[in-house]
PDB file of N, CA and C in Angstrom:
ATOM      1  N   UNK A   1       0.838  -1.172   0.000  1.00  0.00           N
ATOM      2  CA  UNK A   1       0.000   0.000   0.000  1.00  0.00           C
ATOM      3  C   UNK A   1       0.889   1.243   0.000  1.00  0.00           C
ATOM      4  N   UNK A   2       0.332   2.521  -0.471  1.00  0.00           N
ATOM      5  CA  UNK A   2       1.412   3.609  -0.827  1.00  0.00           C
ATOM      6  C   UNK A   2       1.138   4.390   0.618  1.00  0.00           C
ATOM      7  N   UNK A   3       2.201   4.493   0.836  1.00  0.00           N
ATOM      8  CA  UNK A   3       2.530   5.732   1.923  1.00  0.00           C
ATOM      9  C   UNK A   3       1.357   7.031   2.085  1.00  0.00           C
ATOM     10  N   UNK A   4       0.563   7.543   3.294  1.00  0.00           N
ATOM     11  CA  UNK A   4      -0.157   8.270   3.050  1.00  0.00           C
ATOM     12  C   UNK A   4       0.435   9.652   2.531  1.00  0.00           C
ATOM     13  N   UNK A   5       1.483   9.979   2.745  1.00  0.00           N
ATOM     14  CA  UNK A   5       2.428  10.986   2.254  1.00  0.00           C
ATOM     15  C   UNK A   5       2.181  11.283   0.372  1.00  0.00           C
ATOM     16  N   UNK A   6       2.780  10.254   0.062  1.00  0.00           N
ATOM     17  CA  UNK A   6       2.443  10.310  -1.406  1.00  0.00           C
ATOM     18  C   UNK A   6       1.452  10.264  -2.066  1.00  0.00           C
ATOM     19  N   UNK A   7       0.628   9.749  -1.100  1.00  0.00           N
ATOM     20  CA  UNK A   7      -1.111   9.850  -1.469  1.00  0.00           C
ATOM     21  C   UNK A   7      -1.448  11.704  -1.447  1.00  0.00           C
ATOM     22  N   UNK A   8      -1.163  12.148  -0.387  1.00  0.00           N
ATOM     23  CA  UNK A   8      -1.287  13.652  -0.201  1.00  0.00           C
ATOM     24  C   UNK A   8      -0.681  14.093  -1.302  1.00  0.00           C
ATOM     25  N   UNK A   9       0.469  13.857  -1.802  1.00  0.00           N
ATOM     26  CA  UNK A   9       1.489  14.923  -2.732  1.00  0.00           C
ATOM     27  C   UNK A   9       1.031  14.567  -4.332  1.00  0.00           C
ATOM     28  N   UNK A  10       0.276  12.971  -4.376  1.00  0.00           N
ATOM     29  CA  UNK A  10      -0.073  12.780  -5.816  1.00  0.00           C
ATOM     30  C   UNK A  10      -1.536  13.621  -5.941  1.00  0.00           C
ATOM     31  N   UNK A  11      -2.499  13.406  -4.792  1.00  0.00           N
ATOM     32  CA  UNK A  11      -3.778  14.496  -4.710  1.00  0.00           C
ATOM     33  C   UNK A  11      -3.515  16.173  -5.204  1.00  0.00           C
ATOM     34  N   UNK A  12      -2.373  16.421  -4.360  1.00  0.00           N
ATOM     35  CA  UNK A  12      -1.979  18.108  -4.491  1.00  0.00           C
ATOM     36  C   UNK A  12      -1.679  18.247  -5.736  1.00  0.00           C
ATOM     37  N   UNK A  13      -0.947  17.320  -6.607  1.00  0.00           N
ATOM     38  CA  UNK A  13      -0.462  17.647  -8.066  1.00  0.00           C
ATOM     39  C   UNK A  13      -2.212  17.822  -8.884  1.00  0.00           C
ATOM     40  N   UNK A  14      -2.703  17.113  -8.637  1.00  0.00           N
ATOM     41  CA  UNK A  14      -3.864  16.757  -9.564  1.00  0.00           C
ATOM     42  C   UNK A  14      -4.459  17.714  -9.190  1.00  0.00           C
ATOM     43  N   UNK A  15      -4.781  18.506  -8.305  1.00  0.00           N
ATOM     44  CA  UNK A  15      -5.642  19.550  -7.925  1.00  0.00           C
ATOM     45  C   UNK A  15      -5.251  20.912  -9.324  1.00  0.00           C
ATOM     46  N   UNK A  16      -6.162  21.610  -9.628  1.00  0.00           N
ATOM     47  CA  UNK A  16      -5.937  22.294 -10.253  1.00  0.00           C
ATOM     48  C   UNK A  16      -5.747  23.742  -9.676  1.00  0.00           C
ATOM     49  N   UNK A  17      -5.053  24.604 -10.626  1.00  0.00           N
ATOM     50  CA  UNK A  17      -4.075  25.931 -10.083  1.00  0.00           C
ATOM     51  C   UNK A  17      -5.142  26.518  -9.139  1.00  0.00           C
ATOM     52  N   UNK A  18      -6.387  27.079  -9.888  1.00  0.00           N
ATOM     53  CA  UNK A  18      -6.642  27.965  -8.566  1.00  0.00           C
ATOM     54  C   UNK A  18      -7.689  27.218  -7.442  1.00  0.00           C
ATOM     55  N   UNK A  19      -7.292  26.179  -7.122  1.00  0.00           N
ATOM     56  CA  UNK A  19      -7.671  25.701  -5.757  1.00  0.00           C
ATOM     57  C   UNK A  19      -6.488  24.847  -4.881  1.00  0.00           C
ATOM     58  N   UNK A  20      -5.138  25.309  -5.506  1.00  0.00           N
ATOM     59  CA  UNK A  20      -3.590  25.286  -4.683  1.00  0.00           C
ATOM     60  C   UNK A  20      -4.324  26.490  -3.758  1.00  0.00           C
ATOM     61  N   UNK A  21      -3.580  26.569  -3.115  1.00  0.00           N
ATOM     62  CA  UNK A  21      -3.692  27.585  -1.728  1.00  0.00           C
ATOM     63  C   UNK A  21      -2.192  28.340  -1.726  1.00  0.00           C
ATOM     64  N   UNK A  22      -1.142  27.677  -2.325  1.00  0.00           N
ATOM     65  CA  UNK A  22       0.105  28.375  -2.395  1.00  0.00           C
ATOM     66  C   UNK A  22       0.206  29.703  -3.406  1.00  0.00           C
ATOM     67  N   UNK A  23      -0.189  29.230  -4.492  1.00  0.00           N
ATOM     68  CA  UNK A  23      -0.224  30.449  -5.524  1.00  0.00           C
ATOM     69  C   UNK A  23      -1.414  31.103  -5.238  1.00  0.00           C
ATOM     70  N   UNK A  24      -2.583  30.818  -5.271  1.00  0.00           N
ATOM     71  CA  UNK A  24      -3.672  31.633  -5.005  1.00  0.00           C
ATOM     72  C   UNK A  24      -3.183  32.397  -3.521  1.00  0.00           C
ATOM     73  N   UNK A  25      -2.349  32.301  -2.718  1.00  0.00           N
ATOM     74  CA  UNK A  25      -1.961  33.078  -1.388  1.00  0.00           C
ATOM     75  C   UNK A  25      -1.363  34.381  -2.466  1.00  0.00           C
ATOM     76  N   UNK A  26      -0.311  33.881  -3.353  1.00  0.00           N
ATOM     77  CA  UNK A  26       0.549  34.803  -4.106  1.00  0.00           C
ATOM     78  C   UNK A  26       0.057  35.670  -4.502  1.00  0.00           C
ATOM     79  N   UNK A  27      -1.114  35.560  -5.345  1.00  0.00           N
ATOM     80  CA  UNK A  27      -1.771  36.288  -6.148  1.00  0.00           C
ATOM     81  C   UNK A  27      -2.920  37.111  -5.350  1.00  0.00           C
ATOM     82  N   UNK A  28      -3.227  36.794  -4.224  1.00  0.00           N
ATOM     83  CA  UNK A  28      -4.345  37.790  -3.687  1.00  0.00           C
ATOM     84  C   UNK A  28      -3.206  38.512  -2.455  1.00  0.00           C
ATOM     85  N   UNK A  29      -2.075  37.815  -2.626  1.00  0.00           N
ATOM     86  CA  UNK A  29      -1.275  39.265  -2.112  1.00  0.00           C
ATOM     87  C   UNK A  29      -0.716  40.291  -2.879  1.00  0.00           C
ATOM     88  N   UNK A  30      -0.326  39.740  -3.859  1.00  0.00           N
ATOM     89  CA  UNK A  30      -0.034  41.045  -5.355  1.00  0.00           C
ATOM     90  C   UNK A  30      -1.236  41.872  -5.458  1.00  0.00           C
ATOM     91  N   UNK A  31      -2.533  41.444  -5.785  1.00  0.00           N
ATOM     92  CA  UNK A  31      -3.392  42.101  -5.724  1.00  0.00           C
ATOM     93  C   UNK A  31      -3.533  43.433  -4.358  1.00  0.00           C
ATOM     94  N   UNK A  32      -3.180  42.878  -3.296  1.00  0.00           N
ATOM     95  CA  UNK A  32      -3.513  43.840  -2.180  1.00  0.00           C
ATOM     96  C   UNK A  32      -2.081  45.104  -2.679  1.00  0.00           C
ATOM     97  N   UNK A  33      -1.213  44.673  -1.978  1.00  0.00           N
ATOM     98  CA  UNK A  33      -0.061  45.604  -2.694  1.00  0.00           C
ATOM     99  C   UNK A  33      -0.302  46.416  -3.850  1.00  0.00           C
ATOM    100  N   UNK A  34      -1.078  45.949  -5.026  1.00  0.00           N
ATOM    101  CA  UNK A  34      -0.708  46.828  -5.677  1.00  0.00           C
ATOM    102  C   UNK A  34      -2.024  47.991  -5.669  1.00  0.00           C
ATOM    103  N   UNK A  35      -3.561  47.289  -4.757  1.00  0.00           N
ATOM    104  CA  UNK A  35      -4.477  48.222  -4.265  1.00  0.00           C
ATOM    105  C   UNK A  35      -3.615  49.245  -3.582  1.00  0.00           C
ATOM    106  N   UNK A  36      -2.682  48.756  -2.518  1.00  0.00           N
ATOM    107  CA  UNK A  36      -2.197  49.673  -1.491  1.00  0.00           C
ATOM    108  C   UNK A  36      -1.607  50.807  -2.607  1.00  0.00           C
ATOM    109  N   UNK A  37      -0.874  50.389  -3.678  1.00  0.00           N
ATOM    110  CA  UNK A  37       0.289  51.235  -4.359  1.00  0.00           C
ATOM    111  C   UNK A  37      -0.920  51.980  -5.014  1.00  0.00           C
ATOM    112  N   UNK A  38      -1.609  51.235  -5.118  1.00  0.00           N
ATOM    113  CA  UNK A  38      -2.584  52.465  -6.653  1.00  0.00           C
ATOM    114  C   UNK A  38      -3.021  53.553  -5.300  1.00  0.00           C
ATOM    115  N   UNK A  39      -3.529  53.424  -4.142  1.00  0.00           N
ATOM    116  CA  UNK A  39      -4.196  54.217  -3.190  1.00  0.00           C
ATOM    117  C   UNK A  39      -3.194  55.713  -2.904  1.00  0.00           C
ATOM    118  N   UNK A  40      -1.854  55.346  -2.895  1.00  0.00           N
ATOM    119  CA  UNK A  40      -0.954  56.371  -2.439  1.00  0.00           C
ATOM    120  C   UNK A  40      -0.559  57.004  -3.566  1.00  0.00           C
ATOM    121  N   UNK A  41      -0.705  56.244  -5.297  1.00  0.00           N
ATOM    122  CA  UNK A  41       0.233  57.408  -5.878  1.00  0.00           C
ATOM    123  C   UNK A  41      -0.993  58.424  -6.203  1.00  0.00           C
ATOM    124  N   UNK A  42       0.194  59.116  -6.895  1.00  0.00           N
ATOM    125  CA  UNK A  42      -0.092  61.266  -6.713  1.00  0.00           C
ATOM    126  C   UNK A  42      -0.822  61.356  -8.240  1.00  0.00           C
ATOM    127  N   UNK A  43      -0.441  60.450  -8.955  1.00  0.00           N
ATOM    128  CA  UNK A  43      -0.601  60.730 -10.770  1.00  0.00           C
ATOM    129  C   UNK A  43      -1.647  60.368 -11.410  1.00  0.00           C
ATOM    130  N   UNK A  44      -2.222  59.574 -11.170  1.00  0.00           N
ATOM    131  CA  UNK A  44      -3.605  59.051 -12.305  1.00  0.00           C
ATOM    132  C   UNK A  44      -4.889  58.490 -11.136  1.00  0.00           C
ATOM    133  N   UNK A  45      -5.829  59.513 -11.807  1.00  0.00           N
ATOM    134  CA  UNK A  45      -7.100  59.449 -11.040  1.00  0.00           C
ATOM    135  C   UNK A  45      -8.099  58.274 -11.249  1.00  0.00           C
ATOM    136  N   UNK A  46      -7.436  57.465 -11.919  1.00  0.00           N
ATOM    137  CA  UNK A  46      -8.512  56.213 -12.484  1.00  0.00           C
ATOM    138  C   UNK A  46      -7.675  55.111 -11.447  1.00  0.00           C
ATOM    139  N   UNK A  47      -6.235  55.109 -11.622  1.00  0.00           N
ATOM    140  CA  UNK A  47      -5.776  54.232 -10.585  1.00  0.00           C
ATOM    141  C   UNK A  47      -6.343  54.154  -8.894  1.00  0.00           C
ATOM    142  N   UNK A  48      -6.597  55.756  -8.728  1.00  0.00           N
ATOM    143  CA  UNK A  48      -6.599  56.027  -7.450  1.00  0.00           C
ATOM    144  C   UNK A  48      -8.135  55.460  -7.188  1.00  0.00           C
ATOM    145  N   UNK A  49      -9.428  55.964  -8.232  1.00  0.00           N
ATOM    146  CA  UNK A  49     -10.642  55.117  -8.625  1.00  0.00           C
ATOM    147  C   UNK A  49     -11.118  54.054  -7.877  1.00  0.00           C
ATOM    148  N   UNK A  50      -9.713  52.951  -8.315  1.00  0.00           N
ATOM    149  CA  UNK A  50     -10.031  51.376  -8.168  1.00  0.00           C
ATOM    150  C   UNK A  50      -9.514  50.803  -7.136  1.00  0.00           C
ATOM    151  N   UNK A  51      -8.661  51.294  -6.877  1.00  0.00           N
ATOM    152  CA  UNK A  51      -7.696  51.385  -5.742  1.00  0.00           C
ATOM    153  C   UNK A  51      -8.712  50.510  -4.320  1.00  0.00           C
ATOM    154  N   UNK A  52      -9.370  51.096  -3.827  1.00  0.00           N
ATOM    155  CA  UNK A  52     -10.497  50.321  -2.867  1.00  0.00           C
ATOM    156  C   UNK A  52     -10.599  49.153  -3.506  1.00  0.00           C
ATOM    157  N   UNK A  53     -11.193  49.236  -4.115  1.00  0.00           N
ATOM    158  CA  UNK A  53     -11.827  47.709  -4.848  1.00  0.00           C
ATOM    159  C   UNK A  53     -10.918  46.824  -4.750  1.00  0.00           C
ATOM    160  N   UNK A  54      -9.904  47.282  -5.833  1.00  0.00           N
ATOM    161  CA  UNK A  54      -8.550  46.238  -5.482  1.00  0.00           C
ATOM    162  C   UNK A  54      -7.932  45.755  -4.259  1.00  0.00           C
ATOM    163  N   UNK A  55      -7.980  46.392  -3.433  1.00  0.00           N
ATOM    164  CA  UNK A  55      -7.893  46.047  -2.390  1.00  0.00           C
ATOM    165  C   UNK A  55      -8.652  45.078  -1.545  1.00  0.00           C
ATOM    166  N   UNK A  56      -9.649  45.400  -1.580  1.00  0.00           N
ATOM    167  CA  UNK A  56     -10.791  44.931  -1.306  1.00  0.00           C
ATOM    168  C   UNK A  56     -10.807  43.163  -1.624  1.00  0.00           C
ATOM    169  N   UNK A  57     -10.913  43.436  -3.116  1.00  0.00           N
ATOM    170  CA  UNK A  57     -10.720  41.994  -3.749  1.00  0.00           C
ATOM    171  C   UNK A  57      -9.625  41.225  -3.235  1.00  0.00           C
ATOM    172  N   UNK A  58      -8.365  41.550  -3.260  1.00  0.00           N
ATOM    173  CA  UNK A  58      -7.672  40.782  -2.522  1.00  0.00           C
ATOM    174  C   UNK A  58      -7.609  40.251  -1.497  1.00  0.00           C
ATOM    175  N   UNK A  59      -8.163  41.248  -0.606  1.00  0.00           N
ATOM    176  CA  UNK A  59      -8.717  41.132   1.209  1.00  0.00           C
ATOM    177  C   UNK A  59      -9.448  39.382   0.913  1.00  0.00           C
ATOM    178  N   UNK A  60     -10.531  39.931   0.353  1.00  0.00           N
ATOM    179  CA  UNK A  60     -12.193  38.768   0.503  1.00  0.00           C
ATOM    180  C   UNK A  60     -10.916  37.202  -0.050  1.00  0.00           C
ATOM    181  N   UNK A  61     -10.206  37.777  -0.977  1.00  0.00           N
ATOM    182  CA  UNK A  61      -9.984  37.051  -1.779  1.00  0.00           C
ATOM    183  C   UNK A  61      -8.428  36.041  -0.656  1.00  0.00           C
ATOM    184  N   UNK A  62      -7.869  36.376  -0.002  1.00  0.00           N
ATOM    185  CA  UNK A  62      -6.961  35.883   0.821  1.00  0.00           C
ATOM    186  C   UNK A  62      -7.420  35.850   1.626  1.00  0.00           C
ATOM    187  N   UNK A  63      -8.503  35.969   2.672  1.00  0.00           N
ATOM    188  CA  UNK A  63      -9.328  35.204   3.060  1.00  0.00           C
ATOM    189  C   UNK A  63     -10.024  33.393   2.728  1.00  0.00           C
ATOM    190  N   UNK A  64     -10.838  33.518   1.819  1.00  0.00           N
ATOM    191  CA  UNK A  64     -11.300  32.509   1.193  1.00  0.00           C
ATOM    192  C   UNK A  64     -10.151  31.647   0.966  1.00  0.00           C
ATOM    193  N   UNK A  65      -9.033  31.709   0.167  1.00  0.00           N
ATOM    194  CA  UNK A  65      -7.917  30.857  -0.079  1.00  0.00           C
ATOM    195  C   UNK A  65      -7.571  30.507   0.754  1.00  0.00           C
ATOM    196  N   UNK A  66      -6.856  31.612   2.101  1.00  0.00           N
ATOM    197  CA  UNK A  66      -6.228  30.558   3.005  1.00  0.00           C
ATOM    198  C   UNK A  66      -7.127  29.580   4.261  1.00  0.00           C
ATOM    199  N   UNK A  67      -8.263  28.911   3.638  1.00  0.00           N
ATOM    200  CA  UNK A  67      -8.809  28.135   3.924  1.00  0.00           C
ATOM    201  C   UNK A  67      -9.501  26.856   3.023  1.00  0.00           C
ATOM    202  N   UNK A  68      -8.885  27.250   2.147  1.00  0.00           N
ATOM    203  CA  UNK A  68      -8.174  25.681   0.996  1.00  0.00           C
ATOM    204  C   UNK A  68      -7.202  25.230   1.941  1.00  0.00           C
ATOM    205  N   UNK A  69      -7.226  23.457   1.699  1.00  0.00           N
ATOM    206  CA  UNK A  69      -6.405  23.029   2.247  1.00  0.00           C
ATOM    207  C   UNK A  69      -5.090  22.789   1.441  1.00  0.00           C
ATOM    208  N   UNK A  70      -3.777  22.717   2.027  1.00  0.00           N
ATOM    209  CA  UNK A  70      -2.232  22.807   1.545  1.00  0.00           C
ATOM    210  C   UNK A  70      -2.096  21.814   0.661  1.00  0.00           C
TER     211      UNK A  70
END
């Protein structure tokens, strides 16, 4: 019988990208950062716009992920 170990690591491969919990962590932290960056700069009023939202989205959004399992 196979090791429960490799049972876990052959499951994790087969899982598809956005229900990993590793990259989806990545990506709804880029997202926040770059809400934070659009919020502070001085230059374009459409960035500054979305800025909440983006943020926002990332928030809800790294939430939800880091409660996929590893």
């Amino acid at each position: 019988m196979r090791n429960p170990q490799e049972f876990t690591r052959a499951l994790r491969h087969k899982r598809p990208f956005f229900l990993r919990r590793g990259p989806m962590e990545n990506i709804a932290t880029v997202l926040i950062a770059a809400g934070f960056l659009m919020l502070f700069q001085p230059f374009l009023l459409a960035l500054y716009t979305y800025s909440l939202a983006v943020l926002l989205i990332g928030t809800v959004m790294f939430i939800i992920v880091s409660k996929l399992p590893e």
